[in-house]
C-alpha atoms as a PDB file:
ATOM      1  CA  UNK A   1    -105.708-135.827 117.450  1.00  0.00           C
ATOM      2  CA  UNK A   2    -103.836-138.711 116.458  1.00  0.00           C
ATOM      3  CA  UNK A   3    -100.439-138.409 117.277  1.00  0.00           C
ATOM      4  CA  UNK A   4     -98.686-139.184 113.745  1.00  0.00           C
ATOM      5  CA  UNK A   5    -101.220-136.722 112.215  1.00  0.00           C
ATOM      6  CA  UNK A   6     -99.396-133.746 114.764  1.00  0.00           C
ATOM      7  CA  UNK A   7     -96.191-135.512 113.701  1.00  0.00           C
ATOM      8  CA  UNK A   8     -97.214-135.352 110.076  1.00  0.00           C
ATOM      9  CA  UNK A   9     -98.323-131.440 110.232  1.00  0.00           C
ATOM     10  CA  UNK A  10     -95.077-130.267 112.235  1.00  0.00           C
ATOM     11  CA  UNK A  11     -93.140-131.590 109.135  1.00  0.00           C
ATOM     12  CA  UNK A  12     -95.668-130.559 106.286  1.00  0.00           C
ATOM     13  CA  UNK A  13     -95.481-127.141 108.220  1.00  0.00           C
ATOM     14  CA  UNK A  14     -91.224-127.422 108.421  1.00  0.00           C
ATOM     15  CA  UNK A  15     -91.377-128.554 104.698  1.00  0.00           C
ATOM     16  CA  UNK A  16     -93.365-125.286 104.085  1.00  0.00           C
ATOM     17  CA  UNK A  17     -91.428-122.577 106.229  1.00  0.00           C
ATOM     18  CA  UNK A  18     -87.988-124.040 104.400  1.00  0.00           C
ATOM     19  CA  UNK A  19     -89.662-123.864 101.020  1.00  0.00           C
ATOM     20  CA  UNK A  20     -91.276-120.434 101.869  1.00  0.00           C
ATOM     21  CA  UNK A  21     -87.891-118.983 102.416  1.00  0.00           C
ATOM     22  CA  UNK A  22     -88.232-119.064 106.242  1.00  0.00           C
ATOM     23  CA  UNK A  23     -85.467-121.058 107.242  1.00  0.00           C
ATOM     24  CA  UNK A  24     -84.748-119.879 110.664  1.00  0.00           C
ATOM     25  CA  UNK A  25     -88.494-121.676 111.864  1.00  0.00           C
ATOM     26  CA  UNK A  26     -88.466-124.062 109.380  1.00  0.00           C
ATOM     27  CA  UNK A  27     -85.051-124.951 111.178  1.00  0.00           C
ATOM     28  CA  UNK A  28     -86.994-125.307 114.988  1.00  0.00           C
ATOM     29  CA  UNK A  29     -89.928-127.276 113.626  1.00  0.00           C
ATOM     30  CA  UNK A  30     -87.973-129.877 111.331  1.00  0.00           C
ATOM     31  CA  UNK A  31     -85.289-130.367 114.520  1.00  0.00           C
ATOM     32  CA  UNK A  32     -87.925-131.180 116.901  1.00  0.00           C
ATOM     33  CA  UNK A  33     -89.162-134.378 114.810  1.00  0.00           C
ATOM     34  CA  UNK A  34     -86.072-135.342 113.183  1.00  0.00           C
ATOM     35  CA  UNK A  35     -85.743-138.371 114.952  1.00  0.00           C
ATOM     36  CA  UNK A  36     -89.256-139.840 114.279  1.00  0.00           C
ATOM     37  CA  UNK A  37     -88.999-142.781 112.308  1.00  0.00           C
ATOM     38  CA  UNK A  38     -92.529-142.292 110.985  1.00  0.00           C
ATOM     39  CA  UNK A  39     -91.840-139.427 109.156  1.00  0.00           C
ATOM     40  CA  UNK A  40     -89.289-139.150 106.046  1.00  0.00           C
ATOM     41  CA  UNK A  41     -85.995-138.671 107.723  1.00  0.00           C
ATOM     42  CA  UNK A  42     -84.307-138.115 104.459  1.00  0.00           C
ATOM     43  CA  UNK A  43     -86.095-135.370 103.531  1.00  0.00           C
ATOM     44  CA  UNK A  44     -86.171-133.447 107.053  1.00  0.00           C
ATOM     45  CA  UNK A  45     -82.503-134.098 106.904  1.00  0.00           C
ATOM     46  CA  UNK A  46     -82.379-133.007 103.146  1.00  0.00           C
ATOM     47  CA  UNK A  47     -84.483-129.822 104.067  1.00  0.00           C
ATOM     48  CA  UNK A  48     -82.664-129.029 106.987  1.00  0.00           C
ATOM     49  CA  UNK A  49     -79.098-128.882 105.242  1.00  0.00           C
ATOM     50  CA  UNK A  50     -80.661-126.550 102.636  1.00  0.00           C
ATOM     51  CA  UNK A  51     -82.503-124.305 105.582  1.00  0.00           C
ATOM     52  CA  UNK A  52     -78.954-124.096 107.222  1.00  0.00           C
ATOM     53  CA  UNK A  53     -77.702-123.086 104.011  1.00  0.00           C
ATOM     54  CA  UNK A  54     -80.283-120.454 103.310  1.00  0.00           C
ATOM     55  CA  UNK A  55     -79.668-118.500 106.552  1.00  0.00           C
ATOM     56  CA  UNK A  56     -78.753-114.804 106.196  1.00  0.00           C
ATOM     57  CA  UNK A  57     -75.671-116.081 107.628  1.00  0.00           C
ATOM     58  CA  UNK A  58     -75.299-119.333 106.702  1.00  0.00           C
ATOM     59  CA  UNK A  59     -74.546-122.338 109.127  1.00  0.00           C
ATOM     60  CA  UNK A  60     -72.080-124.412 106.991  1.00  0.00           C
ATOM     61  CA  UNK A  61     -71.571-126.966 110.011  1.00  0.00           C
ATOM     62  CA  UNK A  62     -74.225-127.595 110.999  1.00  0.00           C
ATOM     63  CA  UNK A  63     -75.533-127.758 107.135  1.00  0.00           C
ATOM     64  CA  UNK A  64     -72.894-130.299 106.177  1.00  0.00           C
ATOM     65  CA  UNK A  65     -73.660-132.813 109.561  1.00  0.00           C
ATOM     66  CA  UNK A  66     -77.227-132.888 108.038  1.00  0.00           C
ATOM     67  CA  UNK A  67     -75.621-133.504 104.707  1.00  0.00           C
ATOM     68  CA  UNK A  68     -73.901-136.508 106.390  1.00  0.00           C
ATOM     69  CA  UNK A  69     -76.653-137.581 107.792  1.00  0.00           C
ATOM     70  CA  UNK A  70     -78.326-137.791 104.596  1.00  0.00           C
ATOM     71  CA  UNK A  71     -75.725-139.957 102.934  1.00  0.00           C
ATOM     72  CA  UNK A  72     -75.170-141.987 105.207  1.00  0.00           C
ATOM     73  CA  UNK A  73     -79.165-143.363 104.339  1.00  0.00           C
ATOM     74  CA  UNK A  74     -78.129-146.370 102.365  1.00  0.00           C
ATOM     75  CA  UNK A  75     -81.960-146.334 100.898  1.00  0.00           C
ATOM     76  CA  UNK A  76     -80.960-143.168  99.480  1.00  0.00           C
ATOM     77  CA  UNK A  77     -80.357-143.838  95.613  1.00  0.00           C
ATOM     78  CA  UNK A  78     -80.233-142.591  91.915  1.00  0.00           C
ATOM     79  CA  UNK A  79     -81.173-138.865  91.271  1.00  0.00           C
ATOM     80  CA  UNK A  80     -82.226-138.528  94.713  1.00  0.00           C
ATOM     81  CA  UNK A  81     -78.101-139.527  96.153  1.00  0.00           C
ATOM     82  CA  UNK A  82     -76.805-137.301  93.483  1.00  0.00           C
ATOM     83  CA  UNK A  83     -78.398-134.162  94.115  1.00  0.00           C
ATOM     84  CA  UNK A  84     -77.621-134.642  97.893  1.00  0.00           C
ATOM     85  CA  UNK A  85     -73.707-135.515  96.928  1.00  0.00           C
ATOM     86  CA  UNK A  86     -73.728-132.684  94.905  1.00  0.00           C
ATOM     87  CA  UNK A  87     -75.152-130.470  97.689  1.00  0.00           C
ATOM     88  CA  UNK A  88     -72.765-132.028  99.861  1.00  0.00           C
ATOM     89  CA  UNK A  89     -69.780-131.204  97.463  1.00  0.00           C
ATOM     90  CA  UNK A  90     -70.852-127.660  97.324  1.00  0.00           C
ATOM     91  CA  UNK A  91     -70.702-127.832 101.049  1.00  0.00           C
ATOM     92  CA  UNK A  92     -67.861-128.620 101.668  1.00  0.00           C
ATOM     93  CA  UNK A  93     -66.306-126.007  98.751  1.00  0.00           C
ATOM     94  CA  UNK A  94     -68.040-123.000 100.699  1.00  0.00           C
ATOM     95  CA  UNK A  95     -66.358-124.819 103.938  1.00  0.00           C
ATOM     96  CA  UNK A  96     -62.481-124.449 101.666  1.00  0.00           C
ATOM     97  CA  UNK A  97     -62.508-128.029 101.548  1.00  0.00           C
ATOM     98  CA  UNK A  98     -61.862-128.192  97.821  1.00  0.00           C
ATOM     99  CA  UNK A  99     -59.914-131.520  97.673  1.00  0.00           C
ATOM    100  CA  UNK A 100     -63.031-133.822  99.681  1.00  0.00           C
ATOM    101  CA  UNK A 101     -65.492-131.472  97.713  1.00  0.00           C
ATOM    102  CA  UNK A 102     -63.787-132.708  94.484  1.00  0.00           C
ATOM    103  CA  UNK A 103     -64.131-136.300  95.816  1.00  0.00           C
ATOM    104  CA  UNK A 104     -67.609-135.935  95.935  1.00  0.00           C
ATOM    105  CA  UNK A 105     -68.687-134.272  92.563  1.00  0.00           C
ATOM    106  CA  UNK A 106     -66.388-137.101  90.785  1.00  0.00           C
ATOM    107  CA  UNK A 107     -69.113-139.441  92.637  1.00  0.00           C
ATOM    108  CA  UNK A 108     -71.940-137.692  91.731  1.00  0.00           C
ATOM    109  CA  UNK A 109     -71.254-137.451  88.250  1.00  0.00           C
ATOM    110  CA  UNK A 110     -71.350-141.350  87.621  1.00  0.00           C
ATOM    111  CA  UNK A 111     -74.868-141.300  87.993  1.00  0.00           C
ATOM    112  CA  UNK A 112     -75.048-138.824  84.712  1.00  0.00           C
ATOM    113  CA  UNK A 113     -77.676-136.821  86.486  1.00  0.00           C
ATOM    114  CA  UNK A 114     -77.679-132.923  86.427  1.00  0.00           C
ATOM    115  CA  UNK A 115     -74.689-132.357  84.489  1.00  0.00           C
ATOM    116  CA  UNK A 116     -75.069-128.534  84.474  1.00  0.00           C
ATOM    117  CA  UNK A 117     -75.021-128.437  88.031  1.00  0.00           C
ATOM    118  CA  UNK A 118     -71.783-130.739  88.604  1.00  0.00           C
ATOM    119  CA  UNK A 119     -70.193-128.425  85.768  1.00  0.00           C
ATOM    120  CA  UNK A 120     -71.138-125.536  87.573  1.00  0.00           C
ATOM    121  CA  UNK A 121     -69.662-126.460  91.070  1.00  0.00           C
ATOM    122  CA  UNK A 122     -66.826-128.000  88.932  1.00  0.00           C
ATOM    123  CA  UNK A 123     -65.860-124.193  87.976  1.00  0.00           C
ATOM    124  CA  UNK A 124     -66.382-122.682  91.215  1.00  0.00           C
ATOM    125  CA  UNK A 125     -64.307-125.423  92.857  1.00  0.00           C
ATOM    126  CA  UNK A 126     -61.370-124.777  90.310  1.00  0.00           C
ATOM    127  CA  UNK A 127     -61.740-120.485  90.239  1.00  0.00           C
ATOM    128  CA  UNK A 128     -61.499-121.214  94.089  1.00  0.00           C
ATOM    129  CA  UNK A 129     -58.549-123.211  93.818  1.00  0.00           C
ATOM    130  CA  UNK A 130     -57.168-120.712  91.583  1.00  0.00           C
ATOM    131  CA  UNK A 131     -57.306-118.041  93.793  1.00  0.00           C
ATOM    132  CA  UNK A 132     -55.392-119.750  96.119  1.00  0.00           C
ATOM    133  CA  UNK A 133     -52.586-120.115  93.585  1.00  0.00           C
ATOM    134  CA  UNK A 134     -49.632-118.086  92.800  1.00  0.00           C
ATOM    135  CA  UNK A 135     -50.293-114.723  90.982  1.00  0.00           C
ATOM    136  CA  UNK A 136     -49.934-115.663  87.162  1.00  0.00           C
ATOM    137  CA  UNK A 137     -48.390-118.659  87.490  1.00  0.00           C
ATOM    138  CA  UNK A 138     -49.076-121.517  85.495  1.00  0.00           C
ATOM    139  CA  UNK A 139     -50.931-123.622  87.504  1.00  0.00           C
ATOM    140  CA  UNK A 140     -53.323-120.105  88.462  1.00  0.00           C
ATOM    141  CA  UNK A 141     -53.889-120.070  84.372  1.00  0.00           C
ATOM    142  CA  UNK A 142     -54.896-123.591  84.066  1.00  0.00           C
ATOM    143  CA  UNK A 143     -57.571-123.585  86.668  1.00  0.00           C
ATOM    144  CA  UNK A 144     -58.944-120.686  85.443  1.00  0.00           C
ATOM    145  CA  UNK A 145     -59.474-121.585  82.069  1.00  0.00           C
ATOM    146  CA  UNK A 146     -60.972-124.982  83.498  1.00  0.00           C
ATOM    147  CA  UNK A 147     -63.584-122.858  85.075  1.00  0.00           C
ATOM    148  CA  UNK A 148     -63.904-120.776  82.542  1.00  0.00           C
ATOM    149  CA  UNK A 149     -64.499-123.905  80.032  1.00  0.00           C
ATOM    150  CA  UNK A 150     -66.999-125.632  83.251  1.00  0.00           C
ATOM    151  CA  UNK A 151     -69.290-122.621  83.710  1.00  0.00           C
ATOM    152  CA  UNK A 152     -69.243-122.050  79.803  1.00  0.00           C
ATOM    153  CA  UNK A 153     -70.630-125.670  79.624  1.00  0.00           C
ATOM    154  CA  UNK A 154     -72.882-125.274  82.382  1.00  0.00           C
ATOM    155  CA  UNK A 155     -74.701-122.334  80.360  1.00  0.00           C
ATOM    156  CA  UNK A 156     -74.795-124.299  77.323  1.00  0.00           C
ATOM    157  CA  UNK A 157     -76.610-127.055  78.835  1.00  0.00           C
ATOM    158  CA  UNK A 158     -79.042-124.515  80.404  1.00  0.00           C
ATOM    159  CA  UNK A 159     -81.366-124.562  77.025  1.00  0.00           C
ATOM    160  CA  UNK A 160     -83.630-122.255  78.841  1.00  0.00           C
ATOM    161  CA  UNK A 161     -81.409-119.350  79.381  1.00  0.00           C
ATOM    162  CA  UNK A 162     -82.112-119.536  83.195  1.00  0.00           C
ATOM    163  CA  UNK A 163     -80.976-119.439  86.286  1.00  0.00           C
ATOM    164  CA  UNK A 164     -77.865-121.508  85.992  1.00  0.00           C
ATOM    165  CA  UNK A 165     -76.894-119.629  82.692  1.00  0.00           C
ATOM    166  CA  UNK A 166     -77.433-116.400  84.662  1.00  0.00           C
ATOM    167  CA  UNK A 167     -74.975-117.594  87.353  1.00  0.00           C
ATOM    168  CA  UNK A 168     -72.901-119.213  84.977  1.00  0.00           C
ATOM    169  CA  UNK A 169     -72.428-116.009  83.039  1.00  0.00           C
ATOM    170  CA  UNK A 170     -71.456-114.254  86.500  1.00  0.00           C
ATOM    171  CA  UNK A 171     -68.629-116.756  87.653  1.00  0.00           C
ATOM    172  CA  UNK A 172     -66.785-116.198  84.196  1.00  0.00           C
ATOM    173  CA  UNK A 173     -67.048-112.495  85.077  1.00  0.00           C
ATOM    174  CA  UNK A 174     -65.360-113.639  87.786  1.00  0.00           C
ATOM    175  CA  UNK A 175     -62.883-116.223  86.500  1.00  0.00           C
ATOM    176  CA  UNK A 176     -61.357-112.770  83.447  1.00  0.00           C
ATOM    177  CA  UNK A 177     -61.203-110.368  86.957  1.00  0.00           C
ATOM    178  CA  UNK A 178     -59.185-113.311  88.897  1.00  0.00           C
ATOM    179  CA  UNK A 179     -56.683-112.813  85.802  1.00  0.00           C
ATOM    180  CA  UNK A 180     -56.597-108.942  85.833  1.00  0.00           C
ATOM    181  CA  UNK A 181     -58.164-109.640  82.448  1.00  0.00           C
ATOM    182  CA  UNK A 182     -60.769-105.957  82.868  1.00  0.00           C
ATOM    183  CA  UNK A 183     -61.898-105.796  79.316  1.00  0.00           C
ATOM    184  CA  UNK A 184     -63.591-109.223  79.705  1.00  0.00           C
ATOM    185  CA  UNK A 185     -64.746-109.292  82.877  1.00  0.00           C
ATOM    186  CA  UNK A 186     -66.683-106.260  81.991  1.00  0.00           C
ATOM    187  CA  UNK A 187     -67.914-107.109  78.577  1.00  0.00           C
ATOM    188  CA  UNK A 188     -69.233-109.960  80.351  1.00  0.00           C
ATOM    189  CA  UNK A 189     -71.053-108.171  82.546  1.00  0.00           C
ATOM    190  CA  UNK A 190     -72.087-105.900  80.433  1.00  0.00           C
ATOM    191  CA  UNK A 191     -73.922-109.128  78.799  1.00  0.00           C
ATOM    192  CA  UNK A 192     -75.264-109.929  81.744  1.00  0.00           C
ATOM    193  CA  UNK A 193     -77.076-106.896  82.769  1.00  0.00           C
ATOM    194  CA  UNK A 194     -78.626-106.888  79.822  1.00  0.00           C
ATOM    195  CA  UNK A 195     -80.383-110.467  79.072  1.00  0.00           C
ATOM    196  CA  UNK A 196     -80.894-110.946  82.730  1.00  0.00           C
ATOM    197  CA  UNK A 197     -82.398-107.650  84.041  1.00  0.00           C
ATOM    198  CA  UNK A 198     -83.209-107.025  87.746  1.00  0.00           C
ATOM    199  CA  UNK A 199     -81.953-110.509  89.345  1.00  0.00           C
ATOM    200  CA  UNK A 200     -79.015-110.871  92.279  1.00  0.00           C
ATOM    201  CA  UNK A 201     -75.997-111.906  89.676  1.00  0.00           C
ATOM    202  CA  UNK A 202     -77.281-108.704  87.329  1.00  0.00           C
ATOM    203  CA  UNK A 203     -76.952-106.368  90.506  1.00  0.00           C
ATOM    204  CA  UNK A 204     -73.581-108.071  91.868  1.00  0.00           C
ATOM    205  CA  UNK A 205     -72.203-107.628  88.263  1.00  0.00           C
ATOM    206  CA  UNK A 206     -72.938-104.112  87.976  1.00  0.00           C
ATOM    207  CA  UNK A 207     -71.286-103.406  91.280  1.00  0.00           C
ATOM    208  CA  UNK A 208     -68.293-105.507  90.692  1.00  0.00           C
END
């Protein structure tokens, strides 16, 4: 067998495992051909930060040096850059790294791709920056009723009612509790357990 066809078929293979929600093999298969020119190094780096990502405990390091990796591809461009800066911002957020991950969703939105997405990491970046603030001070305030304005605009432009609307409606759960604001937080829920069923942010919302 040709060799580029076993080259090929260890990525289509990786590709599938990652996709498959199998990251840990997906992971062994997509490192052992990373370097081959042949194939589509973007993408195995691309899949690879989203495999590290998707562990049960996730590998944030080794995640974001794919992530780097990635943009550092100069043939990288349009859509394709901003959904890996935006990946990379969220990165970096989950790392506590909220100033650089700021830096990078300001870059990704002047491609005016995927607004609900950069709205959504928008408000998790500012409730997270929030909770690092001063109990009821002013500054704690502002942030959260940025996120609370981001992940309310991040629904909205979900016309679908899906899967960022569902999440959205959990992080402003999330943004009232931050604020000791109960009454909210639970009416919010409340909401949420009942247009979105049996999905993660329904469960997490009852339990909160």
């Amino acid at each position: 067998v040709p060799e580029d066809r076993v080259l090929q078929a260890k990525y289509l293979l990786g590709l599938s495992l990652v996709r498959g929600n199998q990251p840990e093999p997906g992971i062994t298969e997509l490192l052992a051909i990373a370097a081959e020119e042949s194939l589509p190094t973007s993408d195995i780096h691309s899949l690879l930060t989203s495999a590290y990502r998707a562990l049960p405990e996730p590998d944030l390091p080794s995640a974001l040096k794919h992530s780097q990796i990635l943009l550092a591809d100069k043939k990288l461009t349009g859509p394709d850059r901003a959904q890996a800066i935006i990946s990379h911002a969220e990165i970096l957020g989950e790392l506590g790294q909220l100033e650089a991950a700021t830096e990078q969703l300001q870059e990704a939105n002047k491609f005016a791709v995927q607004e609900a997405r950069i709205r959504h990491v928008s408000g998790q970046l500012a409730l997270k920056q929030a909770l690092k603030s001063a109990d009821k001070s002013p500054e704690k305030n502002a942030l959260i009723e940025q996120a609370i304005t981001d992940f309310t605009e991040a629904k909205r432009l979900d016309p679908l009612n899906g899967d960022m609307a569902r999440q959205a409606m959990y992080w402003i759960g999330m943004c009232h509790q931050a604020i000791g604001n109960t009454a909210a937080a639970i009416e919010t829920y409340d909401r949420l357990s009942r247009q979105h069923g049996d999905t993660s942010e329904s469960l997490a919302a009852t339990l909160a």
